[in-house]
C-alpha atoms as a PDB file:
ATOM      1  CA  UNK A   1     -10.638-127.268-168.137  1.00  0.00           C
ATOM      2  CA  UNK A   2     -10.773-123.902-166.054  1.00  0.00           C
ATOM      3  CA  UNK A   3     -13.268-122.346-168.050  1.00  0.00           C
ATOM      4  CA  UNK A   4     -15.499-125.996-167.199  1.00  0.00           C
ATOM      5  CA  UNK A   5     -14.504-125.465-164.253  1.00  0.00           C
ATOM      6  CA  UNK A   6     -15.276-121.578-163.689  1.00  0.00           C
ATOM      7  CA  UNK A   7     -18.707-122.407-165.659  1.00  0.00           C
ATOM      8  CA  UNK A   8     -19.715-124.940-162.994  1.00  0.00           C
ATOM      9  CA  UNK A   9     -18.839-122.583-159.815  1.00  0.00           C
ATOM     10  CA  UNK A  10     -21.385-119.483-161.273  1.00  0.00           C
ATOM     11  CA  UNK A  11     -23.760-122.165-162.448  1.00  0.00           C
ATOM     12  CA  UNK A  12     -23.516-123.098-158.708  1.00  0.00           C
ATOM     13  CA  UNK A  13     -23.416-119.664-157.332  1.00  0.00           C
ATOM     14  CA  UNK A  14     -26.726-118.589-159.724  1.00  0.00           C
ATOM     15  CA  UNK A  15     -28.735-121.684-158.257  1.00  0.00           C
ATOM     16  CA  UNK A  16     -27.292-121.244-154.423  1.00  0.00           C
ATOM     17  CA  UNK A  17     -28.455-117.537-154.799  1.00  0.00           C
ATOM     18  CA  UNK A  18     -31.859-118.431-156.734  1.00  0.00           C
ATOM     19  CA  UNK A  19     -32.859-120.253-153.870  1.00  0.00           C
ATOM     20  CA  UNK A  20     -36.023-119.511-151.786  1.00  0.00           C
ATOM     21  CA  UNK A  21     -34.930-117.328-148.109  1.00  0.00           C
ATOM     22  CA  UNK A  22     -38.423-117.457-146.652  1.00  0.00           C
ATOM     23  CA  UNK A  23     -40.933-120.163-146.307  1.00  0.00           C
ATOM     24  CA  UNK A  24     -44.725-120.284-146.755  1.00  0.00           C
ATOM     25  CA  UNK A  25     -46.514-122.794-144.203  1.00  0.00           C
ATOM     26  CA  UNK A  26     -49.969-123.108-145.614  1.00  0.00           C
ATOM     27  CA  UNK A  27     -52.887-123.075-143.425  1.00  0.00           C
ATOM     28  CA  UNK A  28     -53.873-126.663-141.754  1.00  0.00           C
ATOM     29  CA  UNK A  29     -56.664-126.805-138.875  1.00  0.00           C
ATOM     30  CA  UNK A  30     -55.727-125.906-135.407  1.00  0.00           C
ATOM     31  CA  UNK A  31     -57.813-126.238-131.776  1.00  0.00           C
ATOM     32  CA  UNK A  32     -57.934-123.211-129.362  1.00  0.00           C
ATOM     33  CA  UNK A  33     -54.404-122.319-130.702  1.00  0.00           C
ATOM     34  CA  UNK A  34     -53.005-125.709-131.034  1.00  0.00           C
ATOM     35  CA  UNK A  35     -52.371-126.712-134.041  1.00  0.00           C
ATOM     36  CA  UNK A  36     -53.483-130.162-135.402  1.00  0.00           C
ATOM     37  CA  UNK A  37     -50.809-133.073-136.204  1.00  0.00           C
ATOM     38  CA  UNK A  38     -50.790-132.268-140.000  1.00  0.00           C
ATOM     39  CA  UNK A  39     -49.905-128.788-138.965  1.00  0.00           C
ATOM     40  CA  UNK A  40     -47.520-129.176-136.533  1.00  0.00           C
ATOM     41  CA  UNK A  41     -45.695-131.278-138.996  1.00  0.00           C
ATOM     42  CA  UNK A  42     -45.879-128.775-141.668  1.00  0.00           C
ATOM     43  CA  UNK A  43     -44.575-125.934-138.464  1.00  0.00           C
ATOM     44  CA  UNK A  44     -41.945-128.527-137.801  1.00  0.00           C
ATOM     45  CA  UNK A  45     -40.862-128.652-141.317  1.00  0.00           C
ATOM     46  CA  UNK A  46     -40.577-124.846-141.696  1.00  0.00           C
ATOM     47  CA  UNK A  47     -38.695-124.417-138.206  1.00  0.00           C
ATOM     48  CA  UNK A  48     -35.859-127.022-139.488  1.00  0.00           C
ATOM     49  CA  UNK A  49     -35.197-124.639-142.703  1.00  0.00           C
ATOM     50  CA  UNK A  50     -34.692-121.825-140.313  1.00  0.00           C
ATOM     51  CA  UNK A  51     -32.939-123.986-138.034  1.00  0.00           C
ATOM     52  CA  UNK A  52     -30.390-125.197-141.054  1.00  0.00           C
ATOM     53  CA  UNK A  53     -29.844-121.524-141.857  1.00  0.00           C
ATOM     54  CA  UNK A  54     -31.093-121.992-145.240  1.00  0.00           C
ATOM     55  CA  UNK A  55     -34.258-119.717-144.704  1.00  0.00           C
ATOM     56  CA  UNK A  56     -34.394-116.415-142.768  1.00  0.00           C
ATOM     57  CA  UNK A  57     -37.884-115.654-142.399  1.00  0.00           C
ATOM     58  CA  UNK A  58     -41.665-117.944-141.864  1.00  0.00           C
ATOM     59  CA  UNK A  59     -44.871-116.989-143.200  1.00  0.00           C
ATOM     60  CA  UNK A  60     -48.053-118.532-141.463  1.00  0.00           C
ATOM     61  CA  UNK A  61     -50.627-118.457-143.454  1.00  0.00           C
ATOM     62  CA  UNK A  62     -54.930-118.992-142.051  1.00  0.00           C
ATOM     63  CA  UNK A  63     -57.831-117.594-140.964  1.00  0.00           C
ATOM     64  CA  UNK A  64     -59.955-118.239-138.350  1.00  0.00           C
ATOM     65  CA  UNK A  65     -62.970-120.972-138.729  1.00  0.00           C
ATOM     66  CA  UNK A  66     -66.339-120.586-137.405  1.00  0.00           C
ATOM     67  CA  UNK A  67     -66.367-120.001-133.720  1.00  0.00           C
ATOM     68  CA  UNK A  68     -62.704-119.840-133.816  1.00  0.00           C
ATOM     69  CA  UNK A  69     -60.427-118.192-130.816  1.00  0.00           C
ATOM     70  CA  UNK A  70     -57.495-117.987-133.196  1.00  0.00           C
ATOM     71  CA  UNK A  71     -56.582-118.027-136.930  1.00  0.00           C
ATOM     72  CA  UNK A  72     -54.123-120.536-138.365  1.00  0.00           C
ATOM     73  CA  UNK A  73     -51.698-117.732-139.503  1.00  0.00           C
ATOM     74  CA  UNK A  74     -52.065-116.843-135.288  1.00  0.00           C
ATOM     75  CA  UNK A  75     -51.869-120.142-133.858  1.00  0.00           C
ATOM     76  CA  UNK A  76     -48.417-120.885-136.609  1.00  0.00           C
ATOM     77  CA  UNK A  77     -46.492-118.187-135.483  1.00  0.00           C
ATOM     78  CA  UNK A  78     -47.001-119.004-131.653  1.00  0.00           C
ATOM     79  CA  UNK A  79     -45.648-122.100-132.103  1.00  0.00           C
ATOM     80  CA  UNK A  80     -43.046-121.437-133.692  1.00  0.00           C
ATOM     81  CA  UNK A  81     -41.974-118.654-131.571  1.00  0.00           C
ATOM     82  CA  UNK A  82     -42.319-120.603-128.822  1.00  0.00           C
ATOM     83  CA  UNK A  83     -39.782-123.327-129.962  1.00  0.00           C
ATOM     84  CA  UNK A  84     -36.900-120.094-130.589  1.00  0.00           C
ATOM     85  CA  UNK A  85     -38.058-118.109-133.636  1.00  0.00           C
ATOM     86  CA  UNK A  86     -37.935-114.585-132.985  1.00  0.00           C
ATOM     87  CA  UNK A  87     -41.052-112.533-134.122  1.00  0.00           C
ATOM     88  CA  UNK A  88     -39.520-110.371-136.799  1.00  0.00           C
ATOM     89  CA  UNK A  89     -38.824-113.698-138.447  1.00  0.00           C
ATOM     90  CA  UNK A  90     -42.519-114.570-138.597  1.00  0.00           C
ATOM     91  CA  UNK A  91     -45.208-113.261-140.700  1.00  0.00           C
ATOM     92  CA  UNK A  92     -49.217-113.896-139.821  1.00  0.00           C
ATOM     93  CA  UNK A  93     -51.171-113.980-142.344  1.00  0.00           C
ATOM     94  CA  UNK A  94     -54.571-114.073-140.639  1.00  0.00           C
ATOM     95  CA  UNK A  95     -57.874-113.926-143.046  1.00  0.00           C
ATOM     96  CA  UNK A  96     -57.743-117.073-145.700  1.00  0.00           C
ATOM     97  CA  UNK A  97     -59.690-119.492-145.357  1.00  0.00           C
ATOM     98  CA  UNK A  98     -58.856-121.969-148.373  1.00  0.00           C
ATOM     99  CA  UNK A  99     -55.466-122.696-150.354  1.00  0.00           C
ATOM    100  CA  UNK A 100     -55.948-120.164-152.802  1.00  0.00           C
ATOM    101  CA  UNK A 101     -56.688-117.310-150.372  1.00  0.00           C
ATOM    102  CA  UNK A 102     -53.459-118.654-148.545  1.00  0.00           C
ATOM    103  CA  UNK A 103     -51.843-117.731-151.305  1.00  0.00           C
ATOM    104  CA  UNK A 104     -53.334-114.797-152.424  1.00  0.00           C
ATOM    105  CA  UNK A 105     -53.154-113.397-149.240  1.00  0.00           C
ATOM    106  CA  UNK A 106     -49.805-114.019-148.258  1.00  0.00           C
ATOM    107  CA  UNK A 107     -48.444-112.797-151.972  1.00  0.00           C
ATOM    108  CA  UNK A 108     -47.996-109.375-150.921  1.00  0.00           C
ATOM    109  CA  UNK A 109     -46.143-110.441-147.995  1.00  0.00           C
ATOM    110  CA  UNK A 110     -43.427-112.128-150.132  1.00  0.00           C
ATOM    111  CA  UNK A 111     -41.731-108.488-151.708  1.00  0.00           C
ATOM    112  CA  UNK A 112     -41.509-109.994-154.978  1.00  0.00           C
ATOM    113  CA  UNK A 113     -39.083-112.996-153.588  1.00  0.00           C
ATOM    114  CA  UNK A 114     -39.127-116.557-153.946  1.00  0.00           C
ATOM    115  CA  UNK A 115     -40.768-119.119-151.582  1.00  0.00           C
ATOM    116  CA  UNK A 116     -40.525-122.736-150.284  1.00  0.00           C
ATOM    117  CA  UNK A 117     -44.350-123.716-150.005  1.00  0.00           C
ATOM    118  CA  UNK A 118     -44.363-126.022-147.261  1.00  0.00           C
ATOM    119  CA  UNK A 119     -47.398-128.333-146.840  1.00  0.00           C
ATOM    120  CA  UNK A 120     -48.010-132.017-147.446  1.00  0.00           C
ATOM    121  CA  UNK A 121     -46.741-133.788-149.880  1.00  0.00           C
ATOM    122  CA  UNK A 122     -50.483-134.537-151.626  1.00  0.00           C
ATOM    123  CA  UNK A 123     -51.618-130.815-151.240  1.00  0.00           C
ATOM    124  CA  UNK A 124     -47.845-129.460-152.880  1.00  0.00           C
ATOM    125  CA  UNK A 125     -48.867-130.314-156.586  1.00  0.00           C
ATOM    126  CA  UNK A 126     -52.170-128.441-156.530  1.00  0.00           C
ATOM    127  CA  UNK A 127     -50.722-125.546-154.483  1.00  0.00           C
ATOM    128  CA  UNK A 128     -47.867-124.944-156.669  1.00  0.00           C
ATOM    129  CA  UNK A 129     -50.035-124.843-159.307  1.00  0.00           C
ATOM    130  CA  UNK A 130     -52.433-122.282-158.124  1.00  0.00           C
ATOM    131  CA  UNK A 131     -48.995-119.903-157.098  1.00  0.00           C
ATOM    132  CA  UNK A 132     -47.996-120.055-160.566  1.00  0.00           C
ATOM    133  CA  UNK A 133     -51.489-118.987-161.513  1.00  0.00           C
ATOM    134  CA  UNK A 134     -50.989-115.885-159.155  1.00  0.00           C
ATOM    135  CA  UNK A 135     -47.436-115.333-160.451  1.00  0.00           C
ATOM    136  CA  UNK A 136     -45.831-116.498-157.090  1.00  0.00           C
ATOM    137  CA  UNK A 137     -42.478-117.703-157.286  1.00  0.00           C
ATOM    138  CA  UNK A 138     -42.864-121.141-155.358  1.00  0.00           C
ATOM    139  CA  UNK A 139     -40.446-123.637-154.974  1.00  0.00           C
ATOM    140  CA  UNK A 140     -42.182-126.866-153.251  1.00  0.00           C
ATOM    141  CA  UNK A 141     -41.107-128.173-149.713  1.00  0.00           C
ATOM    142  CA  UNK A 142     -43.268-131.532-149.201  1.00  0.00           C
ATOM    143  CA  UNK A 143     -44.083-132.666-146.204  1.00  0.00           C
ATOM    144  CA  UNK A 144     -44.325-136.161-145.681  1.00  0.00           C
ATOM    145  CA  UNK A 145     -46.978-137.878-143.813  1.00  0.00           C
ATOM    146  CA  UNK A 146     -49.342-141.084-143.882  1.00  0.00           C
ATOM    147  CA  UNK A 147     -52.679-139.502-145.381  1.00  0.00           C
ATOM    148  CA  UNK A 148     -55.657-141.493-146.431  1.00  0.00           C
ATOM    149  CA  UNK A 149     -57.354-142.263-149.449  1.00  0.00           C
ATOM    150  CA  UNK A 150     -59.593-139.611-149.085  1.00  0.00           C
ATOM    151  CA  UNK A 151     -57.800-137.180-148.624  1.00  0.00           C
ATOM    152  CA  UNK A 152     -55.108-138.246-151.200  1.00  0.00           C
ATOM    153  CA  UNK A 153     -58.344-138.895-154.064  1.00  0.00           C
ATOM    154  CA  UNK A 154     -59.486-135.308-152.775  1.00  0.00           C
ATOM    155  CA  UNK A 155     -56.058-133.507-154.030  1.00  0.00           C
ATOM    156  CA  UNK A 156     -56.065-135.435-156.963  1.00  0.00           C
ATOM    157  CA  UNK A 157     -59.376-133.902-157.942  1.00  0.00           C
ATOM    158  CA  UNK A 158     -59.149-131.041-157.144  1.00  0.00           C
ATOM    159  CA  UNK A 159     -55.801-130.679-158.709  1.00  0.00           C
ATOM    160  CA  UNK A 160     -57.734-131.609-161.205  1.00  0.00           C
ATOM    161  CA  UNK A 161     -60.238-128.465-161.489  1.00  0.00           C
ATOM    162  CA  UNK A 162     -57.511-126.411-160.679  1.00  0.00           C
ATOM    163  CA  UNK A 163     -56.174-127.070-163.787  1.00  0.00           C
ATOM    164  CA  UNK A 164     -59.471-126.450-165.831  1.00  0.00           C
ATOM    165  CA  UNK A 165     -59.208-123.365-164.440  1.00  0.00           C
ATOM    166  CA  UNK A 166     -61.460-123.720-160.845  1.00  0.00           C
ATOM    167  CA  UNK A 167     -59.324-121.902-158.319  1.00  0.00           C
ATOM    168  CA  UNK A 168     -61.183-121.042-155.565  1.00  0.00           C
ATOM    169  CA  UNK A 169     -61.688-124.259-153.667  1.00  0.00           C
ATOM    170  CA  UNK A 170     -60.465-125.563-150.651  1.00  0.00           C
END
């Protein structure tokens, strides 16, 4: 009974330490440095695993779009420092423009560690995906939402190509 017992507290120890410490907020649109709904709720997501403790640093991740003032990556870190995250917590990752180039960019930002991708629920499948095709460690953090057909279709396809191999979309 001990050794069950001494089994179950380093099984517990190995997946408390295994998990993620810093969070990935993938790129969603924002609007002269405010960001949208769906990316507030994906900033609000990442600020309550800081908040809990259970993460210790944010990475933003976004360019800028055409005739953009800001990038993403610029506008997510704002906002989150203005609601009580200090800056060396954040990370900007400033020059992607889809969810591949969030990722790719932001990979050398990571040191090697494990991440909680945080983005919405339809979009986590296909994004987890394409980390494991870049050898990112990526744990998935949805975030819930009420999306539309479209959009939900949209992920399913290109999911889809994603998995036949075509990375570089949107």
């Amino acid at each position: 009974m001990r050794r069950l017992l001494f089994a179950a507290l380093l099984l517990l120890g190995w997946a408390l330490a295994a998990e993620p410490k810093q969070a990935l907020v993938l790129g969603a649109a924002q609007y002269n440095g405010r960001p949208s709904p769906v990316f507030a709720a994906r900033l609000q997501a990442a600020l309550k695993l800081y908040q809990s403790g259970r993460i210790s640093r944010i990475i933003v991740s976004g360019g800028h779009g055409e005739g953009d003032r800001y990038s993403e990556g610029e506008a997510g870190c704002r906002y989150l420092a203005s609601r009580g995250v200090p800056r060396a917590a954040l990370l900007c990752e400033t020059k992607s423009r889809s969810t591949w180039e969030n990722l790719l960019y932001s990979k050398p930002l990571l040191d090697g560690e494990p991440v909680w991708l945080v983005t919405d629920e339809p979009h986590l499948p296909r994004a987890l995906l394409l980390a494991q095709k870049l050898g990112v460690d990526a744990r998935g953090w949805p975030v819930q939402g009420r999306f539309s057909e479209d959009y939900l279709l949209r992920e399913k396809l290109l999911y889809a190509l994603a998995r036949l191999g075509l990375t570089h979309l949107p």
